[in-house]
Protein backbone atom coordinates (compact mmCIF):
# COMPACT_ATOMS: atom_id res chain seq x y z
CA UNK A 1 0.00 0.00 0.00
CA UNK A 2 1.55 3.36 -0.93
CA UNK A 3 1.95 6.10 1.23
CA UNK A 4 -1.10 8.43 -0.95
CA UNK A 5 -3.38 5.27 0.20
CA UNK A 6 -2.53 5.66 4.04
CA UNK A 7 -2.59 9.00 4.19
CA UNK A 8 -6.09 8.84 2.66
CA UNK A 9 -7.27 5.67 5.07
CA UNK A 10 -5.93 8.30 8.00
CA UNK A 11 -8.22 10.73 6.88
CA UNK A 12 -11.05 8.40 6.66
CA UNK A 13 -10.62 7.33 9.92
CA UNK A 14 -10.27 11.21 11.74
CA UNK A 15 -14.02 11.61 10.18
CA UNK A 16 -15.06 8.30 11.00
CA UNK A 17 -14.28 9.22 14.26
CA UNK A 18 -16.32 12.84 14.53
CA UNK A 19 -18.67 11.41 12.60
CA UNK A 20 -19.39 8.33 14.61
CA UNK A 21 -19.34 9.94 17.85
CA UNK A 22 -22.40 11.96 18.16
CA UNK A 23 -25.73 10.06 16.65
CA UNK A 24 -28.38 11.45 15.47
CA UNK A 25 -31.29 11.92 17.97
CA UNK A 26 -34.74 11.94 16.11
CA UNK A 27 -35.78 15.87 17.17
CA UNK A 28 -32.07 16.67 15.44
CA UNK A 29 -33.26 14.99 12.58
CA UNK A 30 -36.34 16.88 12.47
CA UNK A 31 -34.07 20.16 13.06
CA UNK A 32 -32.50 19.14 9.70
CA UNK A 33 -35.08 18.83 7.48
CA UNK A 34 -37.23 21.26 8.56
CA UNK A 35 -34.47 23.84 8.05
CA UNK A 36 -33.44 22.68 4.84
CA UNK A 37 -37.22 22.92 3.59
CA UNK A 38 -37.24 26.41 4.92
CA UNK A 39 -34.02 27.41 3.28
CA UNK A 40 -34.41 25.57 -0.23
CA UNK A 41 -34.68 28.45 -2.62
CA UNK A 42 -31.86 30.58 -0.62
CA UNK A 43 -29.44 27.43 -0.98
CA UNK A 44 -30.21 27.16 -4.51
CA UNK A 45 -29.52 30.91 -5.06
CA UNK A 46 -25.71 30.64 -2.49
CA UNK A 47 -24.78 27.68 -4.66
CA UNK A 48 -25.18 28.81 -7.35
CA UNK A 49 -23.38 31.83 -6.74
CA UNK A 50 -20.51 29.87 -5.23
CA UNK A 51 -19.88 27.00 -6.88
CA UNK A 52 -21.38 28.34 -10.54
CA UNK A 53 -21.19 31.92 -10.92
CA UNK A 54 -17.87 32.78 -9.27
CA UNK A 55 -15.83 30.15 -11.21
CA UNK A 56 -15.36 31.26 -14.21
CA UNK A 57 -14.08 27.93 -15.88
CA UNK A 58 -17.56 25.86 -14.74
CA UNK A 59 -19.19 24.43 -17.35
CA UNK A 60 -23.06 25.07 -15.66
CA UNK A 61 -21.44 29.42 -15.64
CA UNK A 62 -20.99 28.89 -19.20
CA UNK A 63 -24.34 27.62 -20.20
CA UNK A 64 -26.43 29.97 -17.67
CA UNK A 65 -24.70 33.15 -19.88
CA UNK A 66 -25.56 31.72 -23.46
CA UNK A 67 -29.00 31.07 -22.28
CA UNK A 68 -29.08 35.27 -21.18
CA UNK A 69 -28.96 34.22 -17.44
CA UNK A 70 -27.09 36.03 -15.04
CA UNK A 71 -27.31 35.59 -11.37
CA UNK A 72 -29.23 38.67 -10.84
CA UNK A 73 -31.99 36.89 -13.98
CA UNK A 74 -31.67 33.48 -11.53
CA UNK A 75 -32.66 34.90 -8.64
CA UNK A 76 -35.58 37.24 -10.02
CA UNK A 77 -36.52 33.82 -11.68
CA UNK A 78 -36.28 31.55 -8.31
CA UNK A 79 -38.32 34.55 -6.25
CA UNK A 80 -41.18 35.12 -8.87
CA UNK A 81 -41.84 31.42 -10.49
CA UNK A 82 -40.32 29.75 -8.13
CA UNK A 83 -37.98 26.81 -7.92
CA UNK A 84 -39.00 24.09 -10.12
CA UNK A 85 -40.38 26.60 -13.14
CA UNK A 86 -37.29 28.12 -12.65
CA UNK A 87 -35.47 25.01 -13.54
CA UNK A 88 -37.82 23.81 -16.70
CA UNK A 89 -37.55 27.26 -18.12
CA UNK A 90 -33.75 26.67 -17.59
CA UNK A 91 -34.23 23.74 -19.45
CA UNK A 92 -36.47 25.04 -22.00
CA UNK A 93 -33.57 27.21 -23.09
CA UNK A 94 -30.90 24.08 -22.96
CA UNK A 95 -29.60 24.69 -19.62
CA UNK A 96 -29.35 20.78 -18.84
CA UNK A 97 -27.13 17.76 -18.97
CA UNK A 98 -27.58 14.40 -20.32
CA UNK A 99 -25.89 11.38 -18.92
CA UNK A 100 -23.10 12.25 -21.66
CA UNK A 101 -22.58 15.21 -20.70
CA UNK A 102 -22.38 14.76 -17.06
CA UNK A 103 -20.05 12.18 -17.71
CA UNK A 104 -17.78 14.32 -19.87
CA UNK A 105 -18.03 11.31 -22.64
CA UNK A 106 -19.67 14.12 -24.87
CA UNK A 107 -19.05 17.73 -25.13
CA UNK A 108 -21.69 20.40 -24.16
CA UNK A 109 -22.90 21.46 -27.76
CA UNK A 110 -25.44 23.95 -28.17
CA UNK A 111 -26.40 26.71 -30.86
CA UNK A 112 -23.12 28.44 -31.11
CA UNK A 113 -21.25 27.07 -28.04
CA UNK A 114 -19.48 24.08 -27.84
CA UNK A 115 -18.04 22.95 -24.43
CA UNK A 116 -15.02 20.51 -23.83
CA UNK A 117 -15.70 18.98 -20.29
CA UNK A 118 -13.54 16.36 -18.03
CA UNK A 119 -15.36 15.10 -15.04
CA UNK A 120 -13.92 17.04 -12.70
CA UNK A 121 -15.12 20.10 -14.04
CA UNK A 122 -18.60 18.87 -12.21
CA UNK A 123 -16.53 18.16 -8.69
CA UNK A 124 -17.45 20.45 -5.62
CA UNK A 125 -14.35 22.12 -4.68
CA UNK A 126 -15.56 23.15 -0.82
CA UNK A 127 -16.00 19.67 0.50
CA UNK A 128 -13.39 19.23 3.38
CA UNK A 129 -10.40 16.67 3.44
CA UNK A 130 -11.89 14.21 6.16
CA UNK A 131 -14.41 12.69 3.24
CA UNK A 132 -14.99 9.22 1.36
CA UNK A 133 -13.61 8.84 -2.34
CA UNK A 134 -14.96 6.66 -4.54
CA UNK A 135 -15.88 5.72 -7.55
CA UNK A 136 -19.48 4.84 -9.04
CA UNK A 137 -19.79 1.18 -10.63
CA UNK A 138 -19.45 2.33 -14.13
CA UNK A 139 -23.03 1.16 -14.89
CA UNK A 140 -23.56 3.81 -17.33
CA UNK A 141 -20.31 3.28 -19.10
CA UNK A 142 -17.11 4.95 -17.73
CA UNK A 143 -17.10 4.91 -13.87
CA UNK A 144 -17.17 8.45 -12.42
CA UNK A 145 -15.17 9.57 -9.48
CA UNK A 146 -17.40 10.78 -6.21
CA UNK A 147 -16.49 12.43 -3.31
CA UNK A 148 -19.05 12.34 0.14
CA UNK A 149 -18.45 14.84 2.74
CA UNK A 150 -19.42 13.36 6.13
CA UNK A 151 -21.61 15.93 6.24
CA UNK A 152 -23.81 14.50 3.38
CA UNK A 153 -24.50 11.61 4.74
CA UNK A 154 -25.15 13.17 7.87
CA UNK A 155 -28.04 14.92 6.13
CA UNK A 156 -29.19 11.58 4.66
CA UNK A 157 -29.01 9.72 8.17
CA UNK A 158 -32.07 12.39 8.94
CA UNK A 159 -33.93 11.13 6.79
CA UNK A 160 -32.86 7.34 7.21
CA UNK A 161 -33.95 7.90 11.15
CA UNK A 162 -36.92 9.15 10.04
CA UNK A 163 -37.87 6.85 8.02
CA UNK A 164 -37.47 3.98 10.35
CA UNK A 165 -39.46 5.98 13.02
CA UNK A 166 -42.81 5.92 10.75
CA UNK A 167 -42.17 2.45 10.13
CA UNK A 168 -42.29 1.50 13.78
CA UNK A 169 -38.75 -0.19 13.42
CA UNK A 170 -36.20 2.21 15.27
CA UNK A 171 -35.90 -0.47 18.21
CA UNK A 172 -36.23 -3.48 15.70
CA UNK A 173 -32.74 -5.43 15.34
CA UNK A 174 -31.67 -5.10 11.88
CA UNK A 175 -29.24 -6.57 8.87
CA UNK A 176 -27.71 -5.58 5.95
CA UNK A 177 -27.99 -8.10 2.57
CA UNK A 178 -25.23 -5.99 0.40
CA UNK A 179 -22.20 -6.79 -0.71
CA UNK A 180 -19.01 -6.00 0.28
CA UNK A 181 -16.58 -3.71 -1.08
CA UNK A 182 -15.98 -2.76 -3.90
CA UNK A 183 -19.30 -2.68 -4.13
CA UNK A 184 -20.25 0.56 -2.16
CA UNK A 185 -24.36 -0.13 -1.09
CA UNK A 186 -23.34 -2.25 2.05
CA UNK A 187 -20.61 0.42 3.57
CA UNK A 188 -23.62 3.34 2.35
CA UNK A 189 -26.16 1.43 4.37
CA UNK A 190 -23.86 0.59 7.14
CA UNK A 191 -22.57 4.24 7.86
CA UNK A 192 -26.32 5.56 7.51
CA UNK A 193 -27.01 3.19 10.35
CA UNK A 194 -23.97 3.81 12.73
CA UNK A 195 -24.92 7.60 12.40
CA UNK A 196 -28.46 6.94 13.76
CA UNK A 197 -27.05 5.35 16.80
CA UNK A 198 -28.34 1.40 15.19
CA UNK A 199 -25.44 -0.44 14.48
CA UNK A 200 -26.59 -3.47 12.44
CA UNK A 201 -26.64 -6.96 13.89
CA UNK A 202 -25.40 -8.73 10.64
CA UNK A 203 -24.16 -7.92 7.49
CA UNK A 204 -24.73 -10.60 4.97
CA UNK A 205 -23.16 -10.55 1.53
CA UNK A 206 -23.55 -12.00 -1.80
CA UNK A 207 -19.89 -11.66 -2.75
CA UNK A 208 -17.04 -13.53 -0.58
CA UNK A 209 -15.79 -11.12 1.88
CA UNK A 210 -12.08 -12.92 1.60
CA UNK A 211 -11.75 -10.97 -2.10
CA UNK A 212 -12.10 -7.53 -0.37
CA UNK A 213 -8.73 -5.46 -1.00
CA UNK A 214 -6.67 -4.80 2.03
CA UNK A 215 -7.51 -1.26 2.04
CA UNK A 216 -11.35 -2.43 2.62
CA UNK A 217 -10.73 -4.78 4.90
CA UNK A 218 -8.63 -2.31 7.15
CA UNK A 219 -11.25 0.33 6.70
CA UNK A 220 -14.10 -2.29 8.38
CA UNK A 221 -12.00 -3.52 10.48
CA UNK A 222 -11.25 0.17 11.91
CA UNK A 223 -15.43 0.68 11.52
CA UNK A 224 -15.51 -2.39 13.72
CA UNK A 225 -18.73 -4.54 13.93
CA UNK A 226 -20.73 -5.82 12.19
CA UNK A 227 -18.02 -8.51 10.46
CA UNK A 228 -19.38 -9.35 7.27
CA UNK A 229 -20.36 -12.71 6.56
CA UNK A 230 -20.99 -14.51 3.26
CA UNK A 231 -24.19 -15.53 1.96
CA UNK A 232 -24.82 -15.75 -1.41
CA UNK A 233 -27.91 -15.36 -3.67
CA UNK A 234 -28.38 -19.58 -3.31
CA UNK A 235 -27.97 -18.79 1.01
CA UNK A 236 -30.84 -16.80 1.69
CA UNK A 237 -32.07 -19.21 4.12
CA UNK A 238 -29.37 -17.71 6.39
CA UNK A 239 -30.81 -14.52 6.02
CA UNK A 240 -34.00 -16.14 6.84
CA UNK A 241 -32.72 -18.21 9.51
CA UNK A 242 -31.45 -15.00 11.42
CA UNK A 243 -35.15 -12.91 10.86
CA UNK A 244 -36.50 -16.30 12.22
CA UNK A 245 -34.35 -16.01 15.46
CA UNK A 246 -35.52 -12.13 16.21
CA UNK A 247 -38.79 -11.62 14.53
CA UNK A 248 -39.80 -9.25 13.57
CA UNK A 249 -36.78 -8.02 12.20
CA UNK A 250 -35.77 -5.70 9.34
CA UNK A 251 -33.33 -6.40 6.48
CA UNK A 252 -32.20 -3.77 4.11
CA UNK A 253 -31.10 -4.98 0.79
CA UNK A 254 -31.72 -5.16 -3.05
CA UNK A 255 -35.56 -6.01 -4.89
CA UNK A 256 -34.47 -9.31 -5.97
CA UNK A 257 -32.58 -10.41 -2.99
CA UNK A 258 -36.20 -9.90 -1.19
CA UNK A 259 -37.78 -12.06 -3.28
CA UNK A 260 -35.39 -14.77 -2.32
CA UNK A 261 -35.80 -14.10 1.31
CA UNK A 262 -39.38 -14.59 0.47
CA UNK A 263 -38.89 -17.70 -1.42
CA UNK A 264 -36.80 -19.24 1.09
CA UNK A 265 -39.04 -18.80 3.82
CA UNK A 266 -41.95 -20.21 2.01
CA UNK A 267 -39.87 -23.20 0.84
CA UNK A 268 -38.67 -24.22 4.17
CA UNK A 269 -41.60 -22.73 6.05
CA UNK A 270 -40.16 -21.06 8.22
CA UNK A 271 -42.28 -17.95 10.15
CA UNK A 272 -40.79 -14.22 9.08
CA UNK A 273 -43.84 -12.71 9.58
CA UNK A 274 -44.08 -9.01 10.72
CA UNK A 275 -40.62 -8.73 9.70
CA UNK A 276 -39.96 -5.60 7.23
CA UNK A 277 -37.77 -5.41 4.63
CA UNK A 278 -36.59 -1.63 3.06
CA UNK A 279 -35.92 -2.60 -0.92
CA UNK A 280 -33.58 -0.89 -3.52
CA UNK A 281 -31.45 -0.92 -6.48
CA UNK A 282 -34.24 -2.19 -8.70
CA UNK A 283 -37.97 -1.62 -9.01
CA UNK A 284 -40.44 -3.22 -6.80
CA UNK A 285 -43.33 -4.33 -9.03
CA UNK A 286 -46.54 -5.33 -7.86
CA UNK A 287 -45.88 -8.98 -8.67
CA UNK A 288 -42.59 -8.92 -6.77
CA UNK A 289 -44.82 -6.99 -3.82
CA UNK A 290 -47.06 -9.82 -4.25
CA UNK A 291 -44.72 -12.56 -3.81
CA UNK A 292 -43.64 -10.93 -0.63
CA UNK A 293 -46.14 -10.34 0.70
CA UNK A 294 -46.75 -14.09 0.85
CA UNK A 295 -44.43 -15.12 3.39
CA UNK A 296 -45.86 -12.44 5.75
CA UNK A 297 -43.58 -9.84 4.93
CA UNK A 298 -43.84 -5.91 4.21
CA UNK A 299 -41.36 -4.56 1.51
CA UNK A 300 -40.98 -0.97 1.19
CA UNK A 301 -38.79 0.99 -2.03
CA UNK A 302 -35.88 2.97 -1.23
CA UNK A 303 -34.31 5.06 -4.49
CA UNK A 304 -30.40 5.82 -4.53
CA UNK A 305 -28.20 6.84 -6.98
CA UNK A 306 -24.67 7.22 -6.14
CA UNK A 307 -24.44 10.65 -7.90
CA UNK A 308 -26.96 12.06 -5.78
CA UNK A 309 -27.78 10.03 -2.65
CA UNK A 310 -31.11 9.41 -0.86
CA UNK A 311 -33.60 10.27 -3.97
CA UNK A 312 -36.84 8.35 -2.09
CA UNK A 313 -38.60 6.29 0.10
CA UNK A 314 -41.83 5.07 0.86
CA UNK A 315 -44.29 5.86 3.95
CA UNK A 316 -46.50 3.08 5.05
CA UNK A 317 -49.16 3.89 3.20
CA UNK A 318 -47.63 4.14 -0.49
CA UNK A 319 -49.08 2.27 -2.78
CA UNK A 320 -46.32 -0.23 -4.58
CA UNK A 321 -43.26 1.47 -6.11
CA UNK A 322 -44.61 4.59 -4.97
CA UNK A 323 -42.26 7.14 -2.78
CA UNK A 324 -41.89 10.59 -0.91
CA UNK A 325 -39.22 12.32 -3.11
CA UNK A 326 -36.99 13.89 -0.81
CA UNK A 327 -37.18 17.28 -1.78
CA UNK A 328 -35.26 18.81 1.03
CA UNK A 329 -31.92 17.95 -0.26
CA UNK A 330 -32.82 17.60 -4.49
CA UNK A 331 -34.92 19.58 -7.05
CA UNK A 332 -35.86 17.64 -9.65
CA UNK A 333 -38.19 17.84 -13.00
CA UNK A 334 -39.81 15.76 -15.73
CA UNK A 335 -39.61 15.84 -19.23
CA UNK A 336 -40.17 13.15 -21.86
CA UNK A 337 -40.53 10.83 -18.92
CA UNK A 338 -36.75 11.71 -18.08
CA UNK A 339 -36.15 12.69 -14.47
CA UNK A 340 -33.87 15.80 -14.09
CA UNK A 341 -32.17 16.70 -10.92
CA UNK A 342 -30.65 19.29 -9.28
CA UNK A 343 -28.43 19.18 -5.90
CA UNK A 344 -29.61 21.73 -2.91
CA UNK A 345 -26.95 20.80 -0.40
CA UNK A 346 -23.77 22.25 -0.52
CA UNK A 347 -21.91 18.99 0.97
CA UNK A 348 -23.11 17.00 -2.42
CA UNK A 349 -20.07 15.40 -4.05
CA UNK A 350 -21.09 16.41 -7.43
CA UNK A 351 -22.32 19.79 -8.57
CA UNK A 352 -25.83 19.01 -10.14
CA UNK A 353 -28.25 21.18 -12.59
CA UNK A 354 -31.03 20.00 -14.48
CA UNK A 355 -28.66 16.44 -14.96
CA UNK A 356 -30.11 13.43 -16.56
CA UNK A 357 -29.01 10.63 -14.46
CA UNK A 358 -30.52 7.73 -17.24
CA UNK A 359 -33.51 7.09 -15.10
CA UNK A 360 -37.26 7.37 -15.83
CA UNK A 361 -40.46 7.66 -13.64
CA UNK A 362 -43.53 9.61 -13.17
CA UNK A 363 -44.12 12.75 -10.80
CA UNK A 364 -47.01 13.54 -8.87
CA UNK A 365 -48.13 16.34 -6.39
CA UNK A 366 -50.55 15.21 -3.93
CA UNK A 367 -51.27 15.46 0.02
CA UNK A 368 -50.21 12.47 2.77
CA UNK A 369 -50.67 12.09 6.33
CA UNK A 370 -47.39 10.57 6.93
CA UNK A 371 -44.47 12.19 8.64
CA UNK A 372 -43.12 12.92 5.11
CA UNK A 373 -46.09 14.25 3.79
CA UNK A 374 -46.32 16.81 7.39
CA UNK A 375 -42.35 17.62 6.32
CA UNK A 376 -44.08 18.70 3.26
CA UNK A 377 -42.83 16.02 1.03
CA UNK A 378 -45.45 16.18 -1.41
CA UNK A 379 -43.86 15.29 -4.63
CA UNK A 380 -44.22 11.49 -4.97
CA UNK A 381 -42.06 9.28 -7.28
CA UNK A 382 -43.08 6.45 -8.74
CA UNK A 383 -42.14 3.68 -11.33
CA UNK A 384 -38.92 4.35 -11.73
CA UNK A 385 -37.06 2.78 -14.21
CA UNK A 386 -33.89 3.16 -16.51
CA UNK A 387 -33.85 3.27 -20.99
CA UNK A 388 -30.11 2.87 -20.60
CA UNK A 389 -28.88 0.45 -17.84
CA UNK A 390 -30.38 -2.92 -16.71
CA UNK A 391 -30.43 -3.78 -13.56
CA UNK A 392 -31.51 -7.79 -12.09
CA UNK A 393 -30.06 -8.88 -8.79
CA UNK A 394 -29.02 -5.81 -7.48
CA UNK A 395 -26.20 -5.22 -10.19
CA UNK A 396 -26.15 -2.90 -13.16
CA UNK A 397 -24.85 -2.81 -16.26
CA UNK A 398 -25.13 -1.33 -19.41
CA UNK A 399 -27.59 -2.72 -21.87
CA UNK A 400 -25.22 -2.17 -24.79
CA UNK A 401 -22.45 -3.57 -22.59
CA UNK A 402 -24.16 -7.07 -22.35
CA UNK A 403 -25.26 -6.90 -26.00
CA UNK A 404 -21.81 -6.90 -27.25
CA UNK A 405 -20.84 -10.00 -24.81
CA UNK A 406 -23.50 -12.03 -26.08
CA UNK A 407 -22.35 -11.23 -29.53
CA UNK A 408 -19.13 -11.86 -28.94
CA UNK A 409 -20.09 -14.80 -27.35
CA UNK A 410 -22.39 -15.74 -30.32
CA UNK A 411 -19.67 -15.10 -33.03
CA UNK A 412 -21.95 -12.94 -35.40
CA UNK A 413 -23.86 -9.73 -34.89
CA UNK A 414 -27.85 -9.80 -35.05
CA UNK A 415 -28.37 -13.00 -34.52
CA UNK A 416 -29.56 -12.63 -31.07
CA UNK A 417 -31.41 -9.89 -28.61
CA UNK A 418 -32.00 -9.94 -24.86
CA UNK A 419 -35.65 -10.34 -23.78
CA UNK A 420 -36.32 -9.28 -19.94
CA UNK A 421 -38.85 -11.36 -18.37
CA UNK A 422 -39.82 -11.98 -14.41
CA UNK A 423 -40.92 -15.29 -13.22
CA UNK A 424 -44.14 -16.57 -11.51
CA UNK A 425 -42.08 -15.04 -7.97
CA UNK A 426 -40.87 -11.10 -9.54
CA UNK A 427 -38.04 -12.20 -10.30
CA UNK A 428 -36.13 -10.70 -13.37
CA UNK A 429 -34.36 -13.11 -15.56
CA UNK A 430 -33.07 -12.32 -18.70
CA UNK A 431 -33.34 -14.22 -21.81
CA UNK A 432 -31.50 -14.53 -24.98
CA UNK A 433 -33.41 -15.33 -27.98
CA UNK A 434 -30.89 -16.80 -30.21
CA UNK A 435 -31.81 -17.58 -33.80
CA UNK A 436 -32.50 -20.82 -35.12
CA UNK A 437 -30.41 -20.16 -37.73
CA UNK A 438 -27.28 -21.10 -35.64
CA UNK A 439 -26.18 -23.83 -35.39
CA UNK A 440 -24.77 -26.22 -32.99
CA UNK A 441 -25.24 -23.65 -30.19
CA UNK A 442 -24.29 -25.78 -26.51
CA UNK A 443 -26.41 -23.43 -24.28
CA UNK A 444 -24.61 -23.46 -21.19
CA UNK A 445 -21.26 -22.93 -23.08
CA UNK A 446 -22.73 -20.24 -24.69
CA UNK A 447 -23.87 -18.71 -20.90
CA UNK A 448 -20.82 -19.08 -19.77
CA UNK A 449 -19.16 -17.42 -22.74
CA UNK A 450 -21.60 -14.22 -21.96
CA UNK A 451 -20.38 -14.47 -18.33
CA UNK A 452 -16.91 -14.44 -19.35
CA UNK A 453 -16.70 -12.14 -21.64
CA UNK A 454 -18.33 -9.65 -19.04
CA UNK A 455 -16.36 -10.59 -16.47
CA UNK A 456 -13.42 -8.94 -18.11
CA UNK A 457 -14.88 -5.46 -18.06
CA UNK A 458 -15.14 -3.05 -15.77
CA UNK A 459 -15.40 -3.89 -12.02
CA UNK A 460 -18.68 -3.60 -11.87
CA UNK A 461 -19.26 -5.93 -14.69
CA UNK A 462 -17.63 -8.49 -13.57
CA UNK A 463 -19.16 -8.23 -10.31
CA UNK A 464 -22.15 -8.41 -12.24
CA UNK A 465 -21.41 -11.49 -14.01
CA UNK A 466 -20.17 -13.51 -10.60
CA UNK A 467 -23.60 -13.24 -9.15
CA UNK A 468 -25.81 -13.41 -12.28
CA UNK A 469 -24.00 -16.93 -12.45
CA UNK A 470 -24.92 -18.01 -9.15
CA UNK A 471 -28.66 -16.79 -9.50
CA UNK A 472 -29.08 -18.20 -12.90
CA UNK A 473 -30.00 -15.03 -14.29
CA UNK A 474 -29.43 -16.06 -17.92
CA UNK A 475 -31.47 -18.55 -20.09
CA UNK A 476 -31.82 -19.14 -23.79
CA UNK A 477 -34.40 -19.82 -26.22
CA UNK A 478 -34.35 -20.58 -29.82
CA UNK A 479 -36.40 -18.34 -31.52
CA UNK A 480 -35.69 -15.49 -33.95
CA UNK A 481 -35.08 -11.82 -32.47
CA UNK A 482 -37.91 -9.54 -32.51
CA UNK A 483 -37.85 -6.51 -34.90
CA UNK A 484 -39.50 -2.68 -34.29
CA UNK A 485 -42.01 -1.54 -36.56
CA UNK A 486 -39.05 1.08 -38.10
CA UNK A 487 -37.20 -2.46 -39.10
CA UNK A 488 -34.40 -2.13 -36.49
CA UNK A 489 -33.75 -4.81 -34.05
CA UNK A 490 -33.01 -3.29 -30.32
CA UNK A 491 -30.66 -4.95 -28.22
CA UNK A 492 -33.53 -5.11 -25.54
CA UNK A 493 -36.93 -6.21 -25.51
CA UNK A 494 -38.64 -6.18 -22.38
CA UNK A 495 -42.26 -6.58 -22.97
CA UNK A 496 -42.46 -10.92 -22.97
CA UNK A 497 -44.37 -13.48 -21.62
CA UNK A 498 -43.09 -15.12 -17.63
CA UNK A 499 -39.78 -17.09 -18.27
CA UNK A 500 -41.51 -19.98 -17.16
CA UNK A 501 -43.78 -19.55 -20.58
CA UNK A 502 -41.25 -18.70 -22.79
């Protein structure tokens, strides 16, 4: 380990340290939100004066002053029309990102301005040295460097307490099903919880915790409990075994991995029942809710991206997939069915306006009589999905990332498309329709060709790959790729019959 690496595991643990020694106390957490709702306009306005307007080399400066908008227009904007039809007449007039752009894989073009980006340029250059580094997974192509001042996820522990207060859960024992580093959900989860004063009982994970780097290991080792212990997707009986032991218990993990928690319970009928478990990465459908539901479970959907954070999170009374958007700490808009958001805390990692993050889902404004809704959380999110990045077990990749595998794999291009399905249960499964027209196709060589062949990509690729073998994710079928009604055939078709039908 080189001396950059320790000096950057010493900083970690000086604001582990501050961080971890004063937990959040619920009427704090109140404190927080409450003045962050009061104050959202006026921290819109200060960032954007400091980290926009007075660099002059930031690409968000640059496109505010081609669209005729100077911080004097901004704030006469923000005060008349307020906040959000400030941002979609920003918009309007092509001050926005997409996913490209954000990512600096694309310049900023627009009608007479061109602007050549790294991903730095989008960095916030006030967060303190006692922060995390990271990176994100890559999912949406090249993986993207992110910074989180302790600060931030102070802000999103608030809302974490919070949440677990409505529920009824803040004296319920409760365990992580993530895995471990490099994946960064279980550490996320696990600091969120330490900062609430509920340090986790267990910490199962899909991956083996032996293949952690030494710099992860030392880093939970310094953290201290809970040790993380192994369980992969075919070992959620342990999971279940443990809920069994303290019911009713809560377990925080991905949509799929609560399906099997389901499943195993049911299978070896064992009684879960009353337990709760808080659900993200992937969409929770009503048939997954269903399935559930079945072994006496309640599932709830948490949205995070890394860029960003907390997004959402249901109340108990949200219908399926539904969620409070947290609107304390984010802006965000609609258009096309595109979600845009903007940042509103100054400890974000990433400076944010009007950014396309590749996700989808549909906005609503209505009244609720949960704590959220009294907060004044009245933006509601709900079927969110992604055009650009599949996700099925908890891990992401891109969708033209696994379409070149399988072609590789295949040896020829358009001979086969991916079909997303969910069995009888919720669970996604993803099927390749390969043509009859090949021949002599062994279909488990072929599988594990497409595993392989993703395996050496990024990180989170590979990562991808290791558990989509375990689960099974990938199945074939012989029949010829469907075609859109323009002639083209998509890499992804995701309207098909259960996988049990195909």
């Amino acid at each position: 380990m080189n001396s950059a690496r320790l000096r950057q595991l010493a900083r970690l643990a000086s604001g582990f340290r501050a961080f971890a020694r004063t937990p959040l106390t619920r009427n704090q957490a109140l404190d927080i939100i409450r003045r962050q709702m009061a104050e959202r306009e006026t921290r819109f306005l200060e960032n954007a004066r400091r980290l926009i307007y007075d660099n002059p080399a930031n690409p968000y400066r640059q496109l505010l002053l081609w669209a005729g908008c100077g911080p004097g227009d901004l704030e006469t904007s923000v005060k008349t029309r307020g906040l959000e039809k400030t941002l979609q007449q920003l918009r309007n007039n092509g001050v926005c990102l997409s996913l490209d752009e954000f990512k600096a894989r694309a310049p900023i073009c627009r009608r007479g301005l061109t602007i050549e980006t790294c991903e730095s340029d989008f960095d916030n250059p006030f967060l303190g040295t006692h922060r995390l580094e990271g990176n994100t997974s890559g999912s949406r192509g090249k993986s993207t460097r992110i910074a989180y001042d302790w600060e931030f996820i102070t802000e999103e522990s608030a809302h974490e307490l919070l949440l677990y207060d409505m529920h009824g859960v803040l004296d319920r024992p409760t365990a992580l099903w993530f895995p471990v580093p490099p994946g960064i959900a279980g550490l996320h989860n696990l600091l969120m919880n330490l900062k609430t004063g509920r340090v986790p009982a267990k910490w199962f994970s899909q991956t083996p915790t032996d293949a952690m780097s030494l710099e992860a290991r030392l880093a939970l080792r310094f953290i201290g409990r809970p040790r993380p212990e192994f369980a992969d997707l075919s070992r959620a009986d342990k999971v279940v075994a443990w809920l069994a032991s303290v019911r009713p218990g809560v377990v925080r993990t991905f949509g799929s991995s609560a399906v099997r928690i389901a499943q195993a319970a049911l299978e070896t009928g064992t009684d879960i029942s009353g337990s709760i478990l808080f659900a993200g990465g992937e969409p929770l459908t009503e048939e997954r809710h269903r399935f559930i539901n079945r072994a006496g479970l309640k599932v709830f959907p948490r949205y995070v991206a890394t860029e960003t954070g907390l997004v959402a999170a249901a109340c108990p009374e949200a219908a399926a997939g539904e969620m409070h958007f947290y609107k304390d700490r984010l802006a965000v808009i609609g258009h096309d069915g595109n979600l845009l958001f903007t940042s509103l805390t100054v400890h974000a990692g990433k400076i944010m306006l009007n950014v396309e993050l590749g996700d989808c889902g549909e906005l609503t404004v209505k009244p609720c009589a949960c704590p959220f809704g009294d907060l004044g959380f009245d933006l509601h999110l709900a079927n969110v999905r992604s055009n650009e990045k599949l996700t099925v077990e908890g891990m992401t990749v891109l969708v033209s990332e696994l379409h070149a595998a399988i072609e590789a794999a295949a040896g020829r291009p358009d001979c086969c498309q991916l079909w997303q399905t969910q069995d009888e249960r919720g669970l996604n499964k993803l099927v390749i329709a390969v043509s009859p027209d090949v021949t002599d196709l062994d279909e488990s060589k072929f599988i594990a060709a497409v595993l392989d062949r993703l395996r050496r990509g990024r990180p989170g690729s590979a990562l991808a790959a290791d558990v989509w073998r375990q689960a099974g994710t990938l199945q074939v079928v012989r029949e010829q790729p469907q075609w859109s009604q323009g002639q083209k055939m998509l890499p992804l078709a995701r309207k098909v019959p259960h996988a049990g039908h195909v």
